[in-house]
PDB file of N, CA and C in Angstrom:
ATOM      1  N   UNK A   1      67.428 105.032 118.267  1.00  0.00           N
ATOM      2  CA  UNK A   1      66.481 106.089 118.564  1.00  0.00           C
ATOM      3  C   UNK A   1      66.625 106.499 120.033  1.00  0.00           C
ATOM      4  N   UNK A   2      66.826 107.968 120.242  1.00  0.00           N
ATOM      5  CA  UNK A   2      66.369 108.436 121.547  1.00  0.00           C
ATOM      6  C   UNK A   2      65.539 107.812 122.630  1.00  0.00           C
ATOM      7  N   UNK A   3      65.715 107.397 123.838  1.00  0.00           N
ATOM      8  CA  UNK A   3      64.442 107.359 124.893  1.00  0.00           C
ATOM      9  C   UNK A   3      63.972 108.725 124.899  1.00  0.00           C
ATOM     10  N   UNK A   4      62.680 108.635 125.021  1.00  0.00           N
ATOM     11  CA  UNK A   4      61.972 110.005 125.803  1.00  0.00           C
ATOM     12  C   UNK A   4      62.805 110.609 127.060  1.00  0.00           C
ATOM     13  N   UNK A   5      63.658 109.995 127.587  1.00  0.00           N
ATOM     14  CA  UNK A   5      64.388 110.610 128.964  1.00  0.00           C
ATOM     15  C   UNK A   5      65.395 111.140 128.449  1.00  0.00           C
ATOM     16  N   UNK A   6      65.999 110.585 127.511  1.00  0.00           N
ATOM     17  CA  UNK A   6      67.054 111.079 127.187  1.00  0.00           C
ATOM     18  C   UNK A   6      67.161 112.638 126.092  1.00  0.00           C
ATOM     19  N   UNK A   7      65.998 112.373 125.435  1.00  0.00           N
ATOM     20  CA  UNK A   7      65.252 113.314 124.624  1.00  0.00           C
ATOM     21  C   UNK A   7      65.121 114.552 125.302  1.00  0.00           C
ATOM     22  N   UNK A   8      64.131 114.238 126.272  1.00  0.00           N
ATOM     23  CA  UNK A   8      64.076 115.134 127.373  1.00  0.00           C
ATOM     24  C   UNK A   8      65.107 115.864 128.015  1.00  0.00           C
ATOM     25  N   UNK A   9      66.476 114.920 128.407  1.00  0.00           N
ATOM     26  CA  UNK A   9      67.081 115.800 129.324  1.00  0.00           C
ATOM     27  C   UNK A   9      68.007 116.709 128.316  1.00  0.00           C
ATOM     28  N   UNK A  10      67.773 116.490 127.206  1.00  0.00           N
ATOM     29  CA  UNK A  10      68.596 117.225 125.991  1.00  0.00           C
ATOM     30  C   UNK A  10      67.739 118.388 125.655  1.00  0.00           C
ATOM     31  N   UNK A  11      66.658 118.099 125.289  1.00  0.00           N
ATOM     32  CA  UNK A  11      65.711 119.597 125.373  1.00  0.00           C
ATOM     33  C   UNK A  11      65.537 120.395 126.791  1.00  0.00           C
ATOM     34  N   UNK A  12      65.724 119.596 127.903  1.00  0.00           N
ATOM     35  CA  UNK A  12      65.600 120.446 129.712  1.00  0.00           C
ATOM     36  C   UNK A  12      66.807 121.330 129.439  1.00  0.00           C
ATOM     37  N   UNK A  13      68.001 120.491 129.033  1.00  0.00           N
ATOM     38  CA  UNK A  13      69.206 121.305 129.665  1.00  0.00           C
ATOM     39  C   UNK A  13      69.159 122.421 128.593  1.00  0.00           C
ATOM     40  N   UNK A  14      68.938 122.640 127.017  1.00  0.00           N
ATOM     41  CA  UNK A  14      69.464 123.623 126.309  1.00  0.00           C
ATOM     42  C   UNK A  14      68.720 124.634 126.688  1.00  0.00           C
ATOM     43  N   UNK A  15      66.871 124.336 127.254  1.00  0.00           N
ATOM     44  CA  UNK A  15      66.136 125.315 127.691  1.00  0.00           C
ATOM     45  C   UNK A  15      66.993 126.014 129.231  1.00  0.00           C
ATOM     46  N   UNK A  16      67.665 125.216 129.759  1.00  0.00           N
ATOM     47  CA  UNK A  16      67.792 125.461 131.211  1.00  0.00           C
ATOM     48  C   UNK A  16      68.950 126.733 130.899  1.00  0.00           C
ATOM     49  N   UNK A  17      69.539 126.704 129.732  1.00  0.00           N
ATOM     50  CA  UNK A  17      70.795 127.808 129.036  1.00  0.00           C
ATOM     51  C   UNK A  17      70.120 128.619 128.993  1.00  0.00           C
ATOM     52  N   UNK A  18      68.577 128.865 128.857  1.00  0.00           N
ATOM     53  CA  UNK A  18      67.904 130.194 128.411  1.00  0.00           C
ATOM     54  C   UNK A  18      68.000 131.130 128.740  1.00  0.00           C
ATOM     55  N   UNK A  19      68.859 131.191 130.341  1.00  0.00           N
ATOM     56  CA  UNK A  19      69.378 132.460 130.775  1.00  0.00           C
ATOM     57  C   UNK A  19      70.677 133.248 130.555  1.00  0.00           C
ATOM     58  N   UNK A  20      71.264 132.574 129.172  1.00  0.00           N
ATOM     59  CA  UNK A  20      72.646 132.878 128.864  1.00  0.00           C
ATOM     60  C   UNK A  20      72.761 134.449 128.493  1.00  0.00           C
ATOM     61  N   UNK A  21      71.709 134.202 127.431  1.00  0.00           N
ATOM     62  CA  UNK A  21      71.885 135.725 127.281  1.00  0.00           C
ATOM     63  C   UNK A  21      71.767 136.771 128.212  1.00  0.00           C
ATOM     64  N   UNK A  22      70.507 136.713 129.300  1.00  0.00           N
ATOM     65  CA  UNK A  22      70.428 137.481 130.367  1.00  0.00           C
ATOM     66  C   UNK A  22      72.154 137.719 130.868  1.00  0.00           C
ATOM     67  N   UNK A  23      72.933 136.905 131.426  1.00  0.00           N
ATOM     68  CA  UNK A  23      74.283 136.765 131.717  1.00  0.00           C
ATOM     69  C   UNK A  23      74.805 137.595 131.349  1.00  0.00           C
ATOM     70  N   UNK A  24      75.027 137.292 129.432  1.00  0.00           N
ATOM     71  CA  UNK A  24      75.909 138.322 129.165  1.00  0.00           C
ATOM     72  C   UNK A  24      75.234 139.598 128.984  1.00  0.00           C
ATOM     73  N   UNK A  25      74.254 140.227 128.993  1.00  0.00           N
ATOM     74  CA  UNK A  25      73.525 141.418 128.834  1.00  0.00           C
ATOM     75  C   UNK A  25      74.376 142.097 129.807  1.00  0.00           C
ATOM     76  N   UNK A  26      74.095 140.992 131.228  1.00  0.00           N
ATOM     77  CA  UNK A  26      74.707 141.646 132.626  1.00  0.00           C
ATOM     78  C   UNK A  26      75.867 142.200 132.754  1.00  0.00           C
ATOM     79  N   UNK A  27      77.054 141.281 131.849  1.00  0.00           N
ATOM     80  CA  UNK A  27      78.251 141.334 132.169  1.00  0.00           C
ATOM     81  C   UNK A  27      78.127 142.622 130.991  1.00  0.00           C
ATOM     82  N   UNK A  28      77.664 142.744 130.336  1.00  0.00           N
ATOM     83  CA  UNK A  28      78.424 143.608 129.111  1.00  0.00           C
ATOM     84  C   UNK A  28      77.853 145.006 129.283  1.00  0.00           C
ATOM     85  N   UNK A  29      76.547 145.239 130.071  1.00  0.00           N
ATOM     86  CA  UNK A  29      76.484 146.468 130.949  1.00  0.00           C
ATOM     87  C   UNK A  29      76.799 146.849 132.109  1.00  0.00           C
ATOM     88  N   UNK A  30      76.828 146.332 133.029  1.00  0.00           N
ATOM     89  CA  UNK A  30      77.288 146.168 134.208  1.00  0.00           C
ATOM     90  C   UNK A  30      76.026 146.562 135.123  1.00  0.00           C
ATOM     91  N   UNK A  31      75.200 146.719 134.909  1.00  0.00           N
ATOM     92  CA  UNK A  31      74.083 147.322 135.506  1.00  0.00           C
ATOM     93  C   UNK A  31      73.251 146.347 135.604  1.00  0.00           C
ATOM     94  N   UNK A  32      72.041 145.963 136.246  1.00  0.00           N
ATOM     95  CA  UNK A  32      71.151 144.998 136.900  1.00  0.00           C
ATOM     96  C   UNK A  32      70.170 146.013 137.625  1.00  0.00           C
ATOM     97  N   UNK A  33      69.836 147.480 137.064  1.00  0.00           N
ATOM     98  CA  UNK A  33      68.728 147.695 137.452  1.00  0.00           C
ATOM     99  C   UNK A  33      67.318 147.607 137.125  1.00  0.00           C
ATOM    100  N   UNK A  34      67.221 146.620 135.857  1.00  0.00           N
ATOM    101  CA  UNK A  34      65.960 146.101 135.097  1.00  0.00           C
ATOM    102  C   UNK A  34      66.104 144.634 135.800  1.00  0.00           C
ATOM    103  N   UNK A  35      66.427 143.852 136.601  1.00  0.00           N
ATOM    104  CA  UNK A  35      66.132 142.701 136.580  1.00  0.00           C
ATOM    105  C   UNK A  35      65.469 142.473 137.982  1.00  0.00           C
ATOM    106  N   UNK A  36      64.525 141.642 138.013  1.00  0.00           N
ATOM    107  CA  UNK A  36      64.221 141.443 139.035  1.00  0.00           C
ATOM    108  C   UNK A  36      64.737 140.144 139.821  1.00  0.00           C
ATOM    109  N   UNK A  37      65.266 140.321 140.809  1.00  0.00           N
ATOM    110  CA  UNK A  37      65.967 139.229 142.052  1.00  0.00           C
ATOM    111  C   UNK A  37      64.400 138.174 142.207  1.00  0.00           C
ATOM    112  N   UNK A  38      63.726 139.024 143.001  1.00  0.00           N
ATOM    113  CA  UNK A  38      62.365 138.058 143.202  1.00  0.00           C
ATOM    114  C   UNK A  38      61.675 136.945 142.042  1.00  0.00           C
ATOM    115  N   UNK A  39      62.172 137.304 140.859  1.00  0.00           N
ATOM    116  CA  UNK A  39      61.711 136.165 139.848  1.00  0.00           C
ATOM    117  C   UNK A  39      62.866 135.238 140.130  1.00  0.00           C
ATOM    118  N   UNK A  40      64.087 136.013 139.594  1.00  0.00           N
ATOM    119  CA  UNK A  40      64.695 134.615 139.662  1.00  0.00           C
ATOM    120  C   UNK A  40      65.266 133.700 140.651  1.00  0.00           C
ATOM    121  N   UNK A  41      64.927 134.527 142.071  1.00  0.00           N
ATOM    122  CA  UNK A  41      64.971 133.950 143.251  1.00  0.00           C
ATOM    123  C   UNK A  41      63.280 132.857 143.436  1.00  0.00           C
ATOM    124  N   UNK A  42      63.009 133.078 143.012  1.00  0.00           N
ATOM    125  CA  UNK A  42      61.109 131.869 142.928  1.00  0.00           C
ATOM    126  C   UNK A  42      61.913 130.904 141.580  1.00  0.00           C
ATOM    127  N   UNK A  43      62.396 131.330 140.784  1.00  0.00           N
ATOM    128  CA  UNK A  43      62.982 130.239 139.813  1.00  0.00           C
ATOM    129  C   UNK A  43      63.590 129.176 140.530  1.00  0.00           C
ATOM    130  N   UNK A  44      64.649 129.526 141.040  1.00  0.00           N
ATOM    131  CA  UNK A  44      65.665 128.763 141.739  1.00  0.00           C
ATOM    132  C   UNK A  44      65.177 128.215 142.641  1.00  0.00           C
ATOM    133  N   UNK A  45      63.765 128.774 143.890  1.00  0.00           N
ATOM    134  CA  UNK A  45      63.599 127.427 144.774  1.00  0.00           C
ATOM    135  C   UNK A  45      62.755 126.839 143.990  1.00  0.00           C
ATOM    136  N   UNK A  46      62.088 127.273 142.916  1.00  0.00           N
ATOM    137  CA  UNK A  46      61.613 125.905 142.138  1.00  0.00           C
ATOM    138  C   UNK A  46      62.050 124.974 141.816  1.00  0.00           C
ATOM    139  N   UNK A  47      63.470 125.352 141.251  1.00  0.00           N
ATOM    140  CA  UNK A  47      63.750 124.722 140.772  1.00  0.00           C
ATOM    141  C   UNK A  47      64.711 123.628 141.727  1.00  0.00           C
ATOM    142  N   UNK A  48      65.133 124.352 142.712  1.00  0.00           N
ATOM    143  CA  UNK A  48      65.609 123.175 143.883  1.00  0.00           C
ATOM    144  C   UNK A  48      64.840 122.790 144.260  1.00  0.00           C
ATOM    145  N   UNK A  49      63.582 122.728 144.281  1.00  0.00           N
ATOM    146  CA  UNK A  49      62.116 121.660 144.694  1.00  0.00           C
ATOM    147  C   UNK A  49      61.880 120.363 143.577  1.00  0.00           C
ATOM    148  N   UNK A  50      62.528 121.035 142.489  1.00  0.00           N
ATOM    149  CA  UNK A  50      62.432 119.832 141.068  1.00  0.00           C
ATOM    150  C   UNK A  50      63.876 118.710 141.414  1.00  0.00           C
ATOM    151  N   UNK A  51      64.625 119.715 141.610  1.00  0.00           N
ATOM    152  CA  UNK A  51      65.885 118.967 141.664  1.00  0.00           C
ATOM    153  C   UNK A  51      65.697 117.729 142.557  1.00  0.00           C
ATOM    154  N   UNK A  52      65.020 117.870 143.653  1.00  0.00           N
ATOM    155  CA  UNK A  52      64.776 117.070 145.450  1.00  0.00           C
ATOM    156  C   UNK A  52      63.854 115.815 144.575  1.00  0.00           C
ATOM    157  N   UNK A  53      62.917 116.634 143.683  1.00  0.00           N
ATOM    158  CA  UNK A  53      62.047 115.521 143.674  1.00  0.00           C
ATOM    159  C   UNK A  53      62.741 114.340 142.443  1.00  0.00           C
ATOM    160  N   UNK A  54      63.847 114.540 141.865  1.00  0.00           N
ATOM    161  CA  UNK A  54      64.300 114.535 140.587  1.00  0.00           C
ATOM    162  C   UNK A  54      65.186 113.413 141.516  1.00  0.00           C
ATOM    163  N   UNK A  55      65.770 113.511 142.623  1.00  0.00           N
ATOM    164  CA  UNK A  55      66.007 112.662 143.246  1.00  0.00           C
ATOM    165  C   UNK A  55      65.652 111.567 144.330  1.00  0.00           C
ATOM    166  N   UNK A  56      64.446 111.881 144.487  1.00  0.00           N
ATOM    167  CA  UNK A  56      63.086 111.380 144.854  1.00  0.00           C
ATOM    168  C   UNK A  56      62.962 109.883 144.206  1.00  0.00           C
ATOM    169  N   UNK A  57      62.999 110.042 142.838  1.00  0.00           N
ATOM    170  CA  UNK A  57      62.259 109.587 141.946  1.00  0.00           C
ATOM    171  C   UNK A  57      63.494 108.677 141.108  1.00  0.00           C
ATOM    172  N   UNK A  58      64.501 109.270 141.506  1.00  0.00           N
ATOM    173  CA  UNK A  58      65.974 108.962 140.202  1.00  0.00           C
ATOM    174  C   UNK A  58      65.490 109.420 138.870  1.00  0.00           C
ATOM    175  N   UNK A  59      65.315 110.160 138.640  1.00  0.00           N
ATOM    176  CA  UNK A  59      64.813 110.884 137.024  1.00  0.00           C
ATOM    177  C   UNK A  59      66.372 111.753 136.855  1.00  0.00           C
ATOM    178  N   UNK A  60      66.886 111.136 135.959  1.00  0.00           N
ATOM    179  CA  UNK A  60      68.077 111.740 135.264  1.00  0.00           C
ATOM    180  C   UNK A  60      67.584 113.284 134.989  1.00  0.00           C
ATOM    181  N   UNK A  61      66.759 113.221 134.378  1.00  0.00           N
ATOM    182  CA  UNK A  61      65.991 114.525 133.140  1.00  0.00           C
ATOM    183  C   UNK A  61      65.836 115.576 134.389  1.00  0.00           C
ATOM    184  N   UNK A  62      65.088 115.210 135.244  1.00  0.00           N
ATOM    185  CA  UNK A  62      64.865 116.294 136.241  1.00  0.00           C
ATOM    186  C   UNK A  62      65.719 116.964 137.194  1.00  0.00           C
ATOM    187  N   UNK A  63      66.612 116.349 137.400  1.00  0.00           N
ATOM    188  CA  UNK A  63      67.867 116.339 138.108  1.00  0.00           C
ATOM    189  C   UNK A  63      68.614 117.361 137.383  1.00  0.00           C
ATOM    190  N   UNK A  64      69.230 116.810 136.373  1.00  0.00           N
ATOM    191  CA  UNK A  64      70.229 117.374 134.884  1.00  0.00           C
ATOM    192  C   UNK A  64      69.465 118.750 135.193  1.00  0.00           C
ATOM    193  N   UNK A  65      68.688 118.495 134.233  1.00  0.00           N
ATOM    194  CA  UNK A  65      67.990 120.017 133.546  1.00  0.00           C
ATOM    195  C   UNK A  65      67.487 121.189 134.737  1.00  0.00           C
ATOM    196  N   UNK A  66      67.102 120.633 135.776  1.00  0.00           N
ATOM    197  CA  UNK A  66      67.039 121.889 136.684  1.00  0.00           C
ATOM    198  C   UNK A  66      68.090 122.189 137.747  1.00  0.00           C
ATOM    199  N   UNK A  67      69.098 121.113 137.698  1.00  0.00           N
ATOM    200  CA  UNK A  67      70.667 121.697 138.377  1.00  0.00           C
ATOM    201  C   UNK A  67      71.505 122.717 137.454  1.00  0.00           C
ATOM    202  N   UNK A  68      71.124 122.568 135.886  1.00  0.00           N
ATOM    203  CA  UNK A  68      71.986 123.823 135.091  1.00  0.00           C
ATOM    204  C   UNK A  68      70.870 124.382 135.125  1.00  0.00           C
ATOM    205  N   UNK A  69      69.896 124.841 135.323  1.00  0.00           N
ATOM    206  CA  UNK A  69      68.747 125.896 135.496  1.00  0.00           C
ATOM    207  C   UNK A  69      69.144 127.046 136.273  1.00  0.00           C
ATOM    208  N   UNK A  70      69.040 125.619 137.765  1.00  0.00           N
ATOM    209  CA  UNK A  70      69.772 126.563 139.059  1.00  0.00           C
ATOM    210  C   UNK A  70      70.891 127.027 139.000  1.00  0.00           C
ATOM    211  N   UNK A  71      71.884 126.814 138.402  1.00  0.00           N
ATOM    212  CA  UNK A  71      73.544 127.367 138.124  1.00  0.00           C
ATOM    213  C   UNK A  71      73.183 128.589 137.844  1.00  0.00           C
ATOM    214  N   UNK A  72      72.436 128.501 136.100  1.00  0.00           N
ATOM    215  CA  UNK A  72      72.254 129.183 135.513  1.00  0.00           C
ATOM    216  C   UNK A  72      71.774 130.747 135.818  1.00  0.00           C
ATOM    217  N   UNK A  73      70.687 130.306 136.853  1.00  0.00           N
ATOM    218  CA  UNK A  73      70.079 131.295 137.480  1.00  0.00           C
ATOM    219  C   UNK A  73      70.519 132.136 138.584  1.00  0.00           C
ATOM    220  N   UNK A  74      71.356 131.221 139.316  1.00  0.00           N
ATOM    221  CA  UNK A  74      72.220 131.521 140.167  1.00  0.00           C
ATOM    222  C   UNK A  74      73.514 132.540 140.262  1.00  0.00           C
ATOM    223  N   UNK A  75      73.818 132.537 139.157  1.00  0.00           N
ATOM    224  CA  UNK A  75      74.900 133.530 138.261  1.00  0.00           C
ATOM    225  C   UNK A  75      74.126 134.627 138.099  1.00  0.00           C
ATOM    226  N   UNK A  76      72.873 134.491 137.554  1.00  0.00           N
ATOM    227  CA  UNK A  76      71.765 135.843 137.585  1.00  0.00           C
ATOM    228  C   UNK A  76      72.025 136.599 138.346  1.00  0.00           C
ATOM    229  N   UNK A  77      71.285 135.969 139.520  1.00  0.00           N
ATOM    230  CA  UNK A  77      71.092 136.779 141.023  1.00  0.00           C
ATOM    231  C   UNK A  77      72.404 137.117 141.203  1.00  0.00           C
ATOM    232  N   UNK A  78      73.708 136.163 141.366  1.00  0.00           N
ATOM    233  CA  UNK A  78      74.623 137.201 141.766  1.00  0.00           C
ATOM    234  C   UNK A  78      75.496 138.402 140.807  1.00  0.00           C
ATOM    235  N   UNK A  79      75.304 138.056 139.373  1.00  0.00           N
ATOM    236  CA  UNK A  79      75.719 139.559 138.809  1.00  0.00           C
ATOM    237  C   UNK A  79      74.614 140.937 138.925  1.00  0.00           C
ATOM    238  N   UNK A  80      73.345 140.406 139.254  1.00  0.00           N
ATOM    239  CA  UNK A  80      72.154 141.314 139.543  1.00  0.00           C
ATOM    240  C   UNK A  80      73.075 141.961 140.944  1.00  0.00           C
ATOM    241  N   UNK A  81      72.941 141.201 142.199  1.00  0.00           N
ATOM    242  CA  UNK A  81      73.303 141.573 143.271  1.00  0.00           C
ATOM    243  C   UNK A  81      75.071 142.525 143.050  1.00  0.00           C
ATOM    244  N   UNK A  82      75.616 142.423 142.546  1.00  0.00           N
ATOM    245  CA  UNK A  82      76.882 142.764 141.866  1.00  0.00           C
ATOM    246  C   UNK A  82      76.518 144.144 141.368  1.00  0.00           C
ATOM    247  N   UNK A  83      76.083 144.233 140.223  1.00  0.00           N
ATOM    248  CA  UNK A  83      75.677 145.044 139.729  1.00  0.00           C
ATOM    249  C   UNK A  83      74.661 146.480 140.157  1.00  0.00           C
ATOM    250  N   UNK A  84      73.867 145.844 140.941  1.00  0.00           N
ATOM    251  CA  UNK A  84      72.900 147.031 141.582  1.00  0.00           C
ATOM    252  C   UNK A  84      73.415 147.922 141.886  1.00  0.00           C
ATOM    253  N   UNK A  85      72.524 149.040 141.166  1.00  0.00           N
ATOM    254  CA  UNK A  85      72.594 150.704 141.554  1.00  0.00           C
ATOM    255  C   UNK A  85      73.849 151.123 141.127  1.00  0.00           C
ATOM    256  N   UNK A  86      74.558 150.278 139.825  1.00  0.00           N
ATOM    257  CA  UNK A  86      75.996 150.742 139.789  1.00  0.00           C
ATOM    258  C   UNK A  86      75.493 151.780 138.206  1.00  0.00           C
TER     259      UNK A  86
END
C-alpha cells in the first residue's frame, strides 16, 4: 500500500501538469494576449516559498510537486512573454 507521502507526491505532481494544456494552447496560437503574467508570476513565488519550506522540513511531496509546478509555470510566463502583442 501507498504511504500518504507518496500518494501525495503522485497526486501534487499530475496536478502540478495542470498547466500543460495552457502550454500548448500557447504554442499552437502563438499569441498570449488572454493570459495573465501577474497570476502566474504569484503562482511561482508561491510556489518557490513551498519549495524552501519543502526543504525546510525534507518533505519529498512538497519539494517534487511544486518544483514541476514552478517549471511548469515557468514555461507559461515565458511563452506569454514570447508571445505578447504578436
Amino acid at each position: 500500500m501507498l504511504t500518504a507521502e507518496i500518494w501525495m507526491t503522485l497526486i501534487g505532481t499530475v496536478m502540478a501538469f495542470s498547466g500543460l494544456p495552457q502550454i500548448s494552447r500557447l504554442v499552437k496560437r502563438r499569441s498570449a494576449d488572454d493570459i495573465s503574467l501577474s497570476m502566474f508570476s504569484m503562482f511561482m513565488f508561491g510556489q518557490a516559498w513551498w519549495v524552501w519550506y519543502g526543504l525546510l522540513i525534507n518533505s519529498i511531496c512538497l519539494i517534487v510537486t511544486n518544483s514541476v509546478a514552478f517549471m511548469v509555470n515557468l514555461v507559461i510566463v515565458f511563452l506569454a512573454v514570447k508571445y505578447r502583442g504578436k
